[in-house]
PDB file of N, CA and C in Angstrom:
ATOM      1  N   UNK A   1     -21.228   7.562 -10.209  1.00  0.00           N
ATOM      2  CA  UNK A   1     -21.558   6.533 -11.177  1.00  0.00           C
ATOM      3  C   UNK A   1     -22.206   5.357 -10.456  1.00  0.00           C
ATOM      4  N   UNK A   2     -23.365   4.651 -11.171  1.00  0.00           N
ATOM      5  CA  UNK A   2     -24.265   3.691 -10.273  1.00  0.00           C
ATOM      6  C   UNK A   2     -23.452   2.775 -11.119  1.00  0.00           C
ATOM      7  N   UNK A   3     -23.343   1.485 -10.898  1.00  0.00           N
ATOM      8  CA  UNK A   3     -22.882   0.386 -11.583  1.00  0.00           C
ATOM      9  C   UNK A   3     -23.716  -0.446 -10.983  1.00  0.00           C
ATOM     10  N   UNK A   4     -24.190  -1.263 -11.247  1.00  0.00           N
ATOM     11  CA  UNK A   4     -25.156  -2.423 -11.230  1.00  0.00           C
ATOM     12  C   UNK A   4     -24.836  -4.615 -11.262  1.00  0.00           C
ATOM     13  N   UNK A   5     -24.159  -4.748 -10.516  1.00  0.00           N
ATOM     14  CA  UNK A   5     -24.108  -6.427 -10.968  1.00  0.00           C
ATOM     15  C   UNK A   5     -24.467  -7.468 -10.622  1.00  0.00           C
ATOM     16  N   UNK A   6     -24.805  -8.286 -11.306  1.00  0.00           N
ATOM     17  CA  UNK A   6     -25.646  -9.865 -10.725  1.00  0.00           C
ATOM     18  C   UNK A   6     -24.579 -10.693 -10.322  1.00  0.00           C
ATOM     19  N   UNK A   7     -24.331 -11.402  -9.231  1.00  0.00           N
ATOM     20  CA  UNK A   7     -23.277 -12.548  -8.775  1.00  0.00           C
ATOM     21  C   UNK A   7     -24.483 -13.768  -8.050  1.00  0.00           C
ATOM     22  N   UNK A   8     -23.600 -14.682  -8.228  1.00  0.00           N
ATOM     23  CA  UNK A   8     -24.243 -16.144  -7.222  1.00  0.00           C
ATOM     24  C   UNK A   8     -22.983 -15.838  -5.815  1.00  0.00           C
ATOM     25  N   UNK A   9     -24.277 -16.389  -4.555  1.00  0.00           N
ATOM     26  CA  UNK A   9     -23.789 -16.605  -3.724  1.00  0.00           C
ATOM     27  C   UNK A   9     -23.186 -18.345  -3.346  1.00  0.00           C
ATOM     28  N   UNK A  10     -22.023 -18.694  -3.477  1.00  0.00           N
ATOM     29  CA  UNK A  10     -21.428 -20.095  -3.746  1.00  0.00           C
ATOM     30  C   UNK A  10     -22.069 -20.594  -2.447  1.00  0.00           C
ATOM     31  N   UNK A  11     -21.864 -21.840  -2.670  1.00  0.00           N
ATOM     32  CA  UNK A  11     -22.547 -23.248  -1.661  1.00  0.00           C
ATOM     33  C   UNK A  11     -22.210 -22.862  -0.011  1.00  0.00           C
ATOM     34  N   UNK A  12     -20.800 -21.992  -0.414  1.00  0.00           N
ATOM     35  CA  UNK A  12     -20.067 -21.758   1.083  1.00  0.00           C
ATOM     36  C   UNK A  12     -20.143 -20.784   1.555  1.00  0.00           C
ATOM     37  N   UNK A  13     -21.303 -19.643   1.095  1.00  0.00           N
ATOM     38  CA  UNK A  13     -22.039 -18.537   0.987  1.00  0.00           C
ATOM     39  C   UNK A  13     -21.244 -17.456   0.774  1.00  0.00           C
ATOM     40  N   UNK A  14     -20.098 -17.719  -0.011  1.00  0.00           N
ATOM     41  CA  UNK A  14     -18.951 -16.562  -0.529  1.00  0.00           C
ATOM     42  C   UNK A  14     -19.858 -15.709  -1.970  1.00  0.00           C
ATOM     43  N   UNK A  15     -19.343 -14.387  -1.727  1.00  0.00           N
ATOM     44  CA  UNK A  15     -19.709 -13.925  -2.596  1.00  0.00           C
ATOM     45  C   UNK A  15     -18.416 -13.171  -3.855  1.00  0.00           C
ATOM     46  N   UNK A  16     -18.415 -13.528  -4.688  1.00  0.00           N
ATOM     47  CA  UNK A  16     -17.026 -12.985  -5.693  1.00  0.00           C
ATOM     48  C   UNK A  16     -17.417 -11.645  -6.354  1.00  0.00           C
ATOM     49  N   UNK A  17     -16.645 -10.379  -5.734  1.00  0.00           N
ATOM     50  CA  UNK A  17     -16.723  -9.206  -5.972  1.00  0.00           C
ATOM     51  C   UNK A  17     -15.745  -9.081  -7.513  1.00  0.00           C
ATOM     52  N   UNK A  18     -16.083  -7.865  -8.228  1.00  0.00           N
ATOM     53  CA  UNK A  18     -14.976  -7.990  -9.620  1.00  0.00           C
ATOM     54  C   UNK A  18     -14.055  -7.035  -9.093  1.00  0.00           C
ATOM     55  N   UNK A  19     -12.617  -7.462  -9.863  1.00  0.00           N
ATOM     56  CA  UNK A  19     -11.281  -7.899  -9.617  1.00  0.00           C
ATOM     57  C   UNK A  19     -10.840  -5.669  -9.218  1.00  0.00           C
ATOM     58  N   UNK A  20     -11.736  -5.098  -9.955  1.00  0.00           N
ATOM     59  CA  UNK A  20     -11.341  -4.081 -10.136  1.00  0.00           C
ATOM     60  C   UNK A  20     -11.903  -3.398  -9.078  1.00  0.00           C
ATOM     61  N   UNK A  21     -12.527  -3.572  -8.009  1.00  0.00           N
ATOM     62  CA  UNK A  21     -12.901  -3.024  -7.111  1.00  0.00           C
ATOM     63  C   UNK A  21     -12.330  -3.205  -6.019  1.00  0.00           C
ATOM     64  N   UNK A  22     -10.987  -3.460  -6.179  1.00  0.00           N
ATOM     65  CA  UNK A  22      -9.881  -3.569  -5.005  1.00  0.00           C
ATOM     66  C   UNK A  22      -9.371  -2.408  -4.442  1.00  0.00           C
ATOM     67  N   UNK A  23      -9.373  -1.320  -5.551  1.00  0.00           N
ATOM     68  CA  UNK A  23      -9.200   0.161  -5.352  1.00  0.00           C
ATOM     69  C   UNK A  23     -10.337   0.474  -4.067  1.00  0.00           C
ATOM     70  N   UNK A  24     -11.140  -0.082  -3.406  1.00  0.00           N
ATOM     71  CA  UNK A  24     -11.658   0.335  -2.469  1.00  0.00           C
ATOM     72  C   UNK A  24     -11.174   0.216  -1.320  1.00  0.00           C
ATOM     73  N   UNK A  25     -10.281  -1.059  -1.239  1.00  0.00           N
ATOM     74  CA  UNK A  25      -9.616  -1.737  -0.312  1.00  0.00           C
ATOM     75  C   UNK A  25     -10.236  -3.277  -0.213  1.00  0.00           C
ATOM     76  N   UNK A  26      -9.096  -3.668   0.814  1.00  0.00           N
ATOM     77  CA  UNK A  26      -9.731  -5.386   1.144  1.00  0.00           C
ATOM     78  C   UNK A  26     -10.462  -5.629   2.004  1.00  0.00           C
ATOM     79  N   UNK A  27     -10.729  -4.411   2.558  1.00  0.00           N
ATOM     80  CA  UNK A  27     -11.581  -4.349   3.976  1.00  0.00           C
ATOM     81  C   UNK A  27     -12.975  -4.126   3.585  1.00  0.00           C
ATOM     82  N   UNK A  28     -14.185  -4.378   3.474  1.00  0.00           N
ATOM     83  CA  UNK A  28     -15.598  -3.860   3.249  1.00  0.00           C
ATOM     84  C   UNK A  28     -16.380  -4.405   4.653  1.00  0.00           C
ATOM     85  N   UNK A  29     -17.921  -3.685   4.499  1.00  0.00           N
ATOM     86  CA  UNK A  29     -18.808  -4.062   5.336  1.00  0.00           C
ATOM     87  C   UNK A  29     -19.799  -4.216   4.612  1.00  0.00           C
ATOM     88  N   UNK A  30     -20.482  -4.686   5.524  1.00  0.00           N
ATOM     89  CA  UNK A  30     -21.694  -5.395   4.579  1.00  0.00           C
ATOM     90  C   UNK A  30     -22.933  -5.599   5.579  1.00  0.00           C
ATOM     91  N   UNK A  31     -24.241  -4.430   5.560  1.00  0.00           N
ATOM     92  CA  UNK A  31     -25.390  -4.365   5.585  1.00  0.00           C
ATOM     93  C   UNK A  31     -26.307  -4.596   5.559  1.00  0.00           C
ATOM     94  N   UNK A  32     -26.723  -5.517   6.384  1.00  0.00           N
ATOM     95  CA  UNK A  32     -28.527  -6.453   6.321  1.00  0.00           C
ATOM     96  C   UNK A  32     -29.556  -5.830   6.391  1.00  0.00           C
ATOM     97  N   UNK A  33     -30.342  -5.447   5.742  1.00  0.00           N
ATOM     98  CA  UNK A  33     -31.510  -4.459   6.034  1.00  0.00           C
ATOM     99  C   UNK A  33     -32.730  -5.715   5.399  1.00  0.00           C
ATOM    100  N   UNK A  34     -34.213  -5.234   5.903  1.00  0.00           N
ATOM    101  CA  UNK A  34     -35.193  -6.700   5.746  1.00  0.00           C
ATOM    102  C   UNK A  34     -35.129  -7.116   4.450  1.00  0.00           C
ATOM    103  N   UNK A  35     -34.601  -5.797   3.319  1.00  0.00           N
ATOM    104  CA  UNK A  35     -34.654  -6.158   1.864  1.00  0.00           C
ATOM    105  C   UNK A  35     -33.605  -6.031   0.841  1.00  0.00           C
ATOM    106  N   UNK A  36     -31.848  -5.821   1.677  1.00  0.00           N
ATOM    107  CA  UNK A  36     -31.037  -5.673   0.652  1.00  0.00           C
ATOM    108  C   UNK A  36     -29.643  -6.056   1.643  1.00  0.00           C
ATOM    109  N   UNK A  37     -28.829  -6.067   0.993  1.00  0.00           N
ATOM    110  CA  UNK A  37     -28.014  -6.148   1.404  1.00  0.00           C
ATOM    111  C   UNK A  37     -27.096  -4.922   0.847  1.00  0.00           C
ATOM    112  N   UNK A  38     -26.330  -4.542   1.825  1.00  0.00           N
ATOM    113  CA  UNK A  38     -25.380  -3.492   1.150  1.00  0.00           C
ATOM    114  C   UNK A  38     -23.605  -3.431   1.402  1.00  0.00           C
ATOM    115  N   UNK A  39     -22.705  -3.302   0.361  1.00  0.00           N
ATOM    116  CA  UNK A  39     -21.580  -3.041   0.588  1.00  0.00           C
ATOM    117  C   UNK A  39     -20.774  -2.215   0.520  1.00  0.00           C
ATOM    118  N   UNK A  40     -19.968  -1.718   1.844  1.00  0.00           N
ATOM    119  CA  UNK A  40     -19.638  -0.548   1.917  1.00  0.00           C
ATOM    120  C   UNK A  40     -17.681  -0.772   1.667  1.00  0.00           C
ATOM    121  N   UNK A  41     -17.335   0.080   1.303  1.00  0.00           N
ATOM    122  CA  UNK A  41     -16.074   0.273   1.284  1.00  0.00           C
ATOM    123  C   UNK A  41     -15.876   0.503   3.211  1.00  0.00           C
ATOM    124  N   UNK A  42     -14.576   0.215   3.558  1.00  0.00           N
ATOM    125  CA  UNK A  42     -13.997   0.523   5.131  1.00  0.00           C
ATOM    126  C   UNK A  42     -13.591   2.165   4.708  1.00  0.00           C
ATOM    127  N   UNK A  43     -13.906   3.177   4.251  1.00  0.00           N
ATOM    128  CA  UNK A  43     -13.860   3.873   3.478  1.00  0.00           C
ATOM    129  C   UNK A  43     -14.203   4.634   5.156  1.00  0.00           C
ATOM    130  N   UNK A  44     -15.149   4.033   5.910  1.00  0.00           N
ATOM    131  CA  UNK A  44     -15.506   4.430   7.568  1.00  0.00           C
ATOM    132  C   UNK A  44     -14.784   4.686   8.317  1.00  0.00           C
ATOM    133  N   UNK A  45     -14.152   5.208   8.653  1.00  0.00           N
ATOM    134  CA  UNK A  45     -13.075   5.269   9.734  1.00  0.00           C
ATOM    135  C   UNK A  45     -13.975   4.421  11.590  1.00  0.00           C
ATOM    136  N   UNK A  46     -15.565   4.034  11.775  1.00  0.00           N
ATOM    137  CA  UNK A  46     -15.759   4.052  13.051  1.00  0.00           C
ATOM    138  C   UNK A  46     -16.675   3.448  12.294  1.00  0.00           C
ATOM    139  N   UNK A  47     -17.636   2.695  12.488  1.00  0.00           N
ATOM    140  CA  UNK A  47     -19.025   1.621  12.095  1.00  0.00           C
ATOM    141  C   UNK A  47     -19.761   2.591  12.566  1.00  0.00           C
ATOM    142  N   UNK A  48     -19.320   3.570  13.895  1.00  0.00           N
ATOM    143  CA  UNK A  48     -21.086   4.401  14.069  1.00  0.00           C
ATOM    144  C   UNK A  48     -21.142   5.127  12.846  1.00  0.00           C
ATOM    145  N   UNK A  49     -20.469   5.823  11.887  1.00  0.00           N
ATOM    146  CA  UNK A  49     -20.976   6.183  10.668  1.00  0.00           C
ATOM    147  C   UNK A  49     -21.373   5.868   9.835  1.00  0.00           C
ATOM    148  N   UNK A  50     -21.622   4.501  10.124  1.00  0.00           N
ATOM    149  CA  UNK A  50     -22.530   3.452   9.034  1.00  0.00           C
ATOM    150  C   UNK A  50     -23.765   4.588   9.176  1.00  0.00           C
ATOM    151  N   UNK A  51     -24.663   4.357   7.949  1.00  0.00           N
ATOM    152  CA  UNK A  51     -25.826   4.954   8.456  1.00  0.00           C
ATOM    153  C   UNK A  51     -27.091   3.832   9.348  1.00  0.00           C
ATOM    154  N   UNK A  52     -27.514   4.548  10.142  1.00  0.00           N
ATOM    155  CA  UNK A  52     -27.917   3.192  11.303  1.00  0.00           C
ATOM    156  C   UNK A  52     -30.011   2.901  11.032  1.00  0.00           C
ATOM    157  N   UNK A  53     -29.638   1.911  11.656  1.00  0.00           N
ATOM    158  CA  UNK A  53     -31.298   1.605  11.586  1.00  0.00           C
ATOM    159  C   UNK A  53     -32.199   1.789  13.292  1.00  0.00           C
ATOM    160  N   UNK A  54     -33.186   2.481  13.070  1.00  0.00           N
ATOM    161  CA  UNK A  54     -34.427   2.519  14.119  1.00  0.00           C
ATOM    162  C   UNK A  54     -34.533   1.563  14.652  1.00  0.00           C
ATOM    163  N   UNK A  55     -34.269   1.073  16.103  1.00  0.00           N
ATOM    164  CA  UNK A  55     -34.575   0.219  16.571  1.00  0.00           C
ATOM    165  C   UNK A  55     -35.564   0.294  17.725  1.00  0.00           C
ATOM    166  N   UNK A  56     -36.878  -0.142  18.211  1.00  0.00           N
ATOM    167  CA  UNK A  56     -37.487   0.379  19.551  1.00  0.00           C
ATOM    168  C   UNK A  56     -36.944  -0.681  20.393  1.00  0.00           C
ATOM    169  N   UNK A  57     -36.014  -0.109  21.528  1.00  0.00           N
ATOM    170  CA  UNK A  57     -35.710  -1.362  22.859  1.00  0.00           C
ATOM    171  C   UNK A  57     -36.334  -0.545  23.388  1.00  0.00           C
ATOM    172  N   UNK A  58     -36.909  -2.195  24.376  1.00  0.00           N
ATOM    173  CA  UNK A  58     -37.808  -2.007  25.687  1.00  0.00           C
ATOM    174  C   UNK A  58     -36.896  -1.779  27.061  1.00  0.00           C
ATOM    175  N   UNK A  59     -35.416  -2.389  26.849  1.00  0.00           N
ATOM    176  CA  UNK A  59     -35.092  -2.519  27.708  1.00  0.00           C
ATOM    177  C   UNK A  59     -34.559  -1.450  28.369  1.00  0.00           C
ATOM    178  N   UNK A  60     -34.238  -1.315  30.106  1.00  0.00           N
ATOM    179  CA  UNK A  60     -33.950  -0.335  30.784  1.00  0.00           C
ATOM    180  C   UNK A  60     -32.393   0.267  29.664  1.00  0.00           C
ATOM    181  N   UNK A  61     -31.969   1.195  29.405  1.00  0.00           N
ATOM    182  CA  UNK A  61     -31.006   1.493  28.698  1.00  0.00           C
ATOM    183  C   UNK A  61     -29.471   1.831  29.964  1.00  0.00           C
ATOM    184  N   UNK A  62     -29.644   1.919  31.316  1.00  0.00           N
ATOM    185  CA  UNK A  62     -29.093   1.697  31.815  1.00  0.00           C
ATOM    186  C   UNK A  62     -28.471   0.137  32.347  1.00  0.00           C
ATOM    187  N   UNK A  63     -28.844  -0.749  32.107  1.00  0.00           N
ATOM    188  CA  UNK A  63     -28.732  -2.093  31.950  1.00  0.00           C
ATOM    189  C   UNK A  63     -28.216  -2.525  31.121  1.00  0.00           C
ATOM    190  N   UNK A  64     -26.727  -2.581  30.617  1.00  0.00           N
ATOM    191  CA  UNK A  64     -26.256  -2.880  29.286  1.00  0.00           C
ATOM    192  C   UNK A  64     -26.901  -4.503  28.770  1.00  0.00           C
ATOM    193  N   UNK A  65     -26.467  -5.162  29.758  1.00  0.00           N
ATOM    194  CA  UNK A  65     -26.773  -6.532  29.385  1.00  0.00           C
ATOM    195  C   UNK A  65     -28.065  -6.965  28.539  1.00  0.00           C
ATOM    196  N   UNK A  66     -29.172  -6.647  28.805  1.00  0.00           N
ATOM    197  CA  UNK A  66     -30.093  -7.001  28.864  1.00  0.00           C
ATOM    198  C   UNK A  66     -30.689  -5.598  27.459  1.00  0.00           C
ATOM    199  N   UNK A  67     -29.948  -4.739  27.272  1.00  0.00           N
ATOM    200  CA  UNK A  67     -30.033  -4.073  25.872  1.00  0.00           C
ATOM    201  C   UNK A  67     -29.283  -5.179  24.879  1.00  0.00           C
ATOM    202  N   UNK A  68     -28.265  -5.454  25.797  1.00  0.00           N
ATOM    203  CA  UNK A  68     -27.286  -6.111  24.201  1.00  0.00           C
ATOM    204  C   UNK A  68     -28.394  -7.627  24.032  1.00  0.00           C
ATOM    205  N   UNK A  69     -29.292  -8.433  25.509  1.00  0.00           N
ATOM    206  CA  UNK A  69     -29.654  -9.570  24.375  1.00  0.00           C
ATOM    207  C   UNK A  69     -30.798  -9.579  23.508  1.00  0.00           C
ATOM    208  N   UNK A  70     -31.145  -7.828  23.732  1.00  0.00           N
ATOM    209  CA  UNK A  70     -32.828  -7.117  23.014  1.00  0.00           C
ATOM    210  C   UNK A  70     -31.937  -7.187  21.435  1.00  0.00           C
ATOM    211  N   UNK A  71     -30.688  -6.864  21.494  1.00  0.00           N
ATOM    212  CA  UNK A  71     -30.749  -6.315  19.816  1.00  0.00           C
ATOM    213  C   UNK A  71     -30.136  -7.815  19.492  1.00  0.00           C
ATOM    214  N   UNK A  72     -29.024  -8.553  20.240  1.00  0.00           N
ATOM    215  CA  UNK A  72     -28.911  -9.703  19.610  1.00  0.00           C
ATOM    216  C   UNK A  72     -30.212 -10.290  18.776  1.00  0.00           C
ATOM    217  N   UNK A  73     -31.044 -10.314  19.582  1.00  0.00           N
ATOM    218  CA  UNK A  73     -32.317 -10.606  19.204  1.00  0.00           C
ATOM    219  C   UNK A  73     -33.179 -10.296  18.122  1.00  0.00           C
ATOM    220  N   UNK A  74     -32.574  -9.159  17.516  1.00  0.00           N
ATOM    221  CA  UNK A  74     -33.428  -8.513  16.228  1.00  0.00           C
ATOM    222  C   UNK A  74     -32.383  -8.823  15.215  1.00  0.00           C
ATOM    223  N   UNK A  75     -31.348  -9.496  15.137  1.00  0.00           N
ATOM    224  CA  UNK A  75     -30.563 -10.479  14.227  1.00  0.00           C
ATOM    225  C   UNK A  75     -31.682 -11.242  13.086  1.00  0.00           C
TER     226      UNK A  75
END
């Protein structure tokens, strides 16, 4: 079932989910992509099963550091 709803994001950038979607749990994640946002139930047992996004790093991939400030970077 698709369900569909419009909310405001408040001044304090909270967003108010409806009351009945607690059956998912209190735990969710939540998905930045360039054009949506998405919310997932913790329904995940591990975040790598999020489904993931393409990223091209330049950096040596043996070099952790300097991978982690390539993707900080695509924030």
């Amino acid at each position: 079932m698709l369900r569909t709803i419009e909310r405001n994001i408040d001044p304090q950038g909270r967003i108010m989910l409806p009351k009945d979607w607690k059956r998912f749990g209190r735990k969710v994640v939540i998905i930045e992509t360039d054009e949506e946002l998405r919310i997932l139930s913790r329904k995940y047992k591990n975040l790598s099963d999020i489904p993931e996004k393409v990223v091209d790093i330049k950096s040596d991939l043996s070099d952790w550091h300097s991978v982690k400030d390539e993707l900080l970077k695509l924030k």
